[in-house]
C-alpha atoms as a PDB file:
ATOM      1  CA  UNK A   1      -5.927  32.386  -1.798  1.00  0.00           C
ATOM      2  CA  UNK A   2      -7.349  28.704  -2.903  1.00  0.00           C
ATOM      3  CA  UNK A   3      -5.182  27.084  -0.668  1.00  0.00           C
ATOM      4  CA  UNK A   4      -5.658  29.086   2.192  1.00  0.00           C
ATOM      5  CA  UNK A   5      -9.458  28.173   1.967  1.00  0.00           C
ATOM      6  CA  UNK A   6      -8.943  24.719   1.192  1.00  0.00           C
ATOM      7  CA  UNK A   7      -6.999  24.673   3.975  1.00  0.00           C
ATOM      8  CA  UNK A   8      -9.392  26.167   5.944  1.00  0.00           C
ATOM      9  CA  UNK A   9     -11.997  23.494   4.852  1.00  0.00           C
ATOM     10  CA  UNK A  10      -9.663  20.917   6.006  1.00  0.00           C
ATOM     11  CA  UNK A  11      -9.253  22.520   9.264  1.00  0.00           C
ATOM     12  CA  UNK A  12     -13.267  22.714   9.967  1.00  0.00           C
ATOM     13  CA  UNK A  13     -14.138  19.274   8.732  1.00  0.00           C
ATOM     14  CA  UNK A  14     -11.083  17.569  11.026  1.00  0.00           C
ATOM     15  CA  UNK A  15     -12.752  19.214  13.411  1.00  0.00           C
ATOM     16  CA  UNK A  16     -16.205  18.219  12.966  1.00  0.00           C
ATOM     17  CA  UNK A  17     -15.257  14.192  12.171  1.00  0.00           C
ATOM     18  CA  UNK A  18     -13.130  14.220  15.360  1.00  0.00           C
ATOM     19  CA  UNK A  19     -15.176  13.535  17.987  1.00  0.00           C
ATOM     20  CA  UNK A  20     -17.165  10.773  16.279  1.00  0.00           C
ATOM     21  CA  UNK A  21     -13.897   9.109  15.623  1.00  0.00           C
ATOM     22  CA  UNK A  22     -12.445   9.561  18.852  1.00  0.00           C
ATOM     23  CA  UNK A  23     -15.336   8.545  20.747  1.00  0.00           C
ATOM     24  CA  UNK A  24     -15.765   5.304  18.521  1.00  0.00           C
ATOM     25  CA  UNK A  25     -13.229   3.269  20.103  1.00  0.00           C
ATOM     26  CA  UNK A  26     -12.370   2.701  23.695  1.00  0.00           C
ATOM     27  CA  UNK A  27      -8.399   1.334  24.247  1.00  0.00           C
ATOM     28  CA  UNK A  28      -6.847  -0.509  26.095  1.00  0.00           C
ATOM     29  CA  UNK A  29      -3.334  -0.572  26.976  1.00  0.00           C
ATOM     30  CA  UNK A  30      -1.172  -3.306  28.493  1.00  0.00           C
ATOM     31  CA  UNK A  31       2.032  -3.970  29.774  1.00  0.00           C
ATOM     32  CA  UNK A  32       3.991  -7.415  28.876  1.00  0.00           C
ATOM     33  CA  UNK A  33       7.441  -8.169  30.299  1.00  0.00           C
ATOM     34  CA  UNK A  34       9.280 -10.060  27.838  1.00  0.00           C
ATOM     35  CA  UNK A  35      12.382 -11.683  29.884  1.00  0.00           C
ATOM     36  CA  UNK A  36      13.998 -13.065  26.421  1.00  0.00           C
ATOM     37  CA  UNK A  37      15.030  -9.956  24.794  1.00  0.00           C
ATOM     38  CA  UNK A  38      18.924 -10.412  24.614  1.00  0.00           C
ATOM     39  CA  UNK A  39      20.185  -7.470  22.322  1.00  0.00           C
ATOM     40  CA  UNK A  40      18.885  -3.922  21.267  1.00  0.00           C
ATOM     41  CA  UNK A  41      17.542  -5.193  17.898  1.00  0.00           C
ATOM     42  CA  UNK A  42      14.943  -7.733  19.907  1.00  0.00           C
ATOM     43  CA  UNK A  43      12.483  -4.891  20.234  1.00  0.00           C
ATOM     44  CA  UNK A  44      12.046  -4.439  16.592  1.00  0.00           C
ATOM     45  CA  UNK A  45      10.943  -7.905  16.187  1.00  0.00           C
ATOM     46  CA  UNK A  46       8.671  -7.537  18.976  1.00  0.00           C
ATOM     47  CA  UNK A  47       7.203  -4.316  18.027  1.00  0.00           C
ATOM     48  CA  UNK A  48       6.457  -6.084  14.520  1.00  0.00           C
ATOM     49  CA  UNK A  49       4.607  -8.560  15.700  1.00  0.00           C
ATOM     50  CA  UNK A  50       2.398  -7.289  17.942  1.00  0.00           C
ATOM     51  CA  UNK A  51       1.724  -4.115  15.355  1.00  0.00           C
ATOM     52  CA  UNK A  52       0.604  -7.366  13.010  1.00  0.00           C
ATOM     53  CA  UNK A  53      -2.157  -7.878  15.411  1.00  0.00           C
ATOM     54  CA  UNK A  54      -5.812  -6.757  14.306  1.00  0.00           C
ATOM     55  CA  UNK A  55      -6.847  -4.250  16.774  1.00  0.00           C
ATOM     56  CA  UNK A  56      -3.460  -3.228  18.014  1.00  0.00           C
ATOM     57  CA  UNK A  57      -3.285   0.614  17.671  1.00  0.00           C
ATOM     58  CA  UNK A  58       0.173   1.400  19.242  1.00  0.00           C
ATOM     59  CA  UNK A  59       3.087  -0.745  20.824  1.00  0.00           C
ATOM     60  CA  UNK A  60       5.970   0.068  21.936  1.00  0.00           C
ATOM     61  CA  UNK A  61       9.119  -2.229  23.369  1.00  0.00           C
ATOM     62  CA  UNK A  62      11.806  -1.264  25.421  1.00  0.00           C
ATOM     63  CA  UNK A  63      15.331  -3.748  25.407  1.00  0.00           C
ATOM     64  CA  UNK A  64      16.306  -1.799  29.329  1.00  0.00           C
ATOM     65  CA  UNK A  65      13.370  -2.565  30.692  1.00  0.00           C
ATOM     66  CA  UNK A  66      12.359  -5.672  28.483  1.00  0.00           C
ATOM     67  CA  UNK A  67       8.962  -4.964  28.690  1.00  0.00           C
ATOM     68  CA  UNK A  68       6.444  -4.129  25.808  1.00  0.00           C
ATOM     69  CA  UNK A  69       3.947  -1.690  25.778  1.00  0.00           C
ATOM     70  CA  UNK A  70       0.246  -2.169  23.904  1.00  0.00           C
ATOM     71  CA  UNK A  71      -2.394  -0.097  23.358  1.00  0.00           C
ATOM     72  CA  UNK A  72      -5.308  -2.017  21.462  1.00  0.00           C
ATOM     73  CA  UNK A  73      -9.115  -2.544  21.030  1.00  0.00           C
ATOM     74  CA  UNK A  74     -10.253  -4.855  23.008  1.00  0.00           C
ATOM     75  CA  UNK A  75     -13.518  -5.669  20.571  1.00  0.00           C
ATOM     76  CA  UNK A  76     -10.816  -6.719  17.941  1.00  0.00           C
ATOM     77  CA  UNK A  77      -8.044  -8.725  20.177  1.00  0.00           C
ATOM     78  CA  UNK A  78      -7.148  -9.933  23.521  1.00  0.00           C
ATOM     79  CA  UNK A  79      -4.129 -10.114  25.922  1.00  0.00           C
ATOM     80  CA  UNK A  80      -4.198 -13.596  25.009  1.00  0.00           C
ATOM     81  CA  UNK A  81      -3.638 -12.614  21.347  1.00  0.00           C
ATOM     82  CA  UNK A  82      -0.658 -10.406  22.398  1.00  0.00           C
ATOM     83  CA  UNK A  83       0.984 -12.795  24.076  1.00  0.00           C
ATOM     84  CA  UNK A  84       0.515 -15.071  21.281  1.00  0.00           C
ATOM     85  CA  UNK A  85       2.151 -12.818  19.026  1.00  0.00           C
ATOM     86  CA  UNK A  86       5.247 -12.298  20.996  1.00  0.00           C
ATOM     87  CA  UNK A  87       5.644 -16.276  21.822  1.00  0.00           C
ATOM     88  CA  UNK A  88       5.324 -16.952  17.905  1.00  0.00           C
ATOM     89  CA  UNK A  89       7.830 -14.268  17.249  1.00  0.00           C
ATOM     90  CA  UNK A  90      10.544 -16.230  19.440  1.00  0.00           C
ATOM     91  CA  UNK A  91       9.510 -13.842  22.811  1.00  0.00           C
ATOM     92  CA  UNK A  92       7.421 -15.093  25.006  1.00  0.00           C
ATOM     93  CA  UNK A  93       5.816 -12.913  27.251  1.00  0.00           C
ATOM     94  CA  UNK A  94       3.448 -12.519  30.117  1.00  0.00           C
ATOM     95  CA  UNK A  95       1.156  -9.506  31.896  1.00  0.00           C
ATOM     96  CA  UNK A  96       3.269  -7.317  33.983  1.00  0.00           C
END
């Protein structure tokens, strides 16, 4: 019985804190082609050091396509900061 209405409480404050949270930041998501990825393990190394950016919220790298896939703030980083990150990581990279 506790549980079920702490639960419950969980359930109606998520709800109420959601929209302020959600509303709070607008994203931005960019595509980079990175031409140097040469095996399947590049795209962890990539992935780590663009997720070390402030303000990066997702990314994602793919070795088929060798592209990498960022979704950030843009109040807390720039393209310019992405592509920063992948250069220093051994991958540089450009704006598809």
């Amino acid at each position: 019985m506790t549980r079920n209405l702490i639960f419950s409480a969980l359930i109606i404050l998520s709800a109420l804190l959601t929209p302020f949270s959600a509303s709070a930041v607008e994203t931005k998501t960019v595509t980079l082609d990175v031409p140097g990825m040469t095996c399947k393990f590049c795209p962890i190394t990539i992935r780590k050091a663009l997720k070390k950016v402030p303000g990066v919220i997702d990314a994602k790298s793919d070795y088929e396509t060798k592209t990498a896939t960022v979704t950030f703030d843009p109040d807390m980083t720039s393209v310019e900061a992405l592509t920063k990150a992948t250069a220093n990581a051994g991958y540089p990279s450009t704006v598809k």
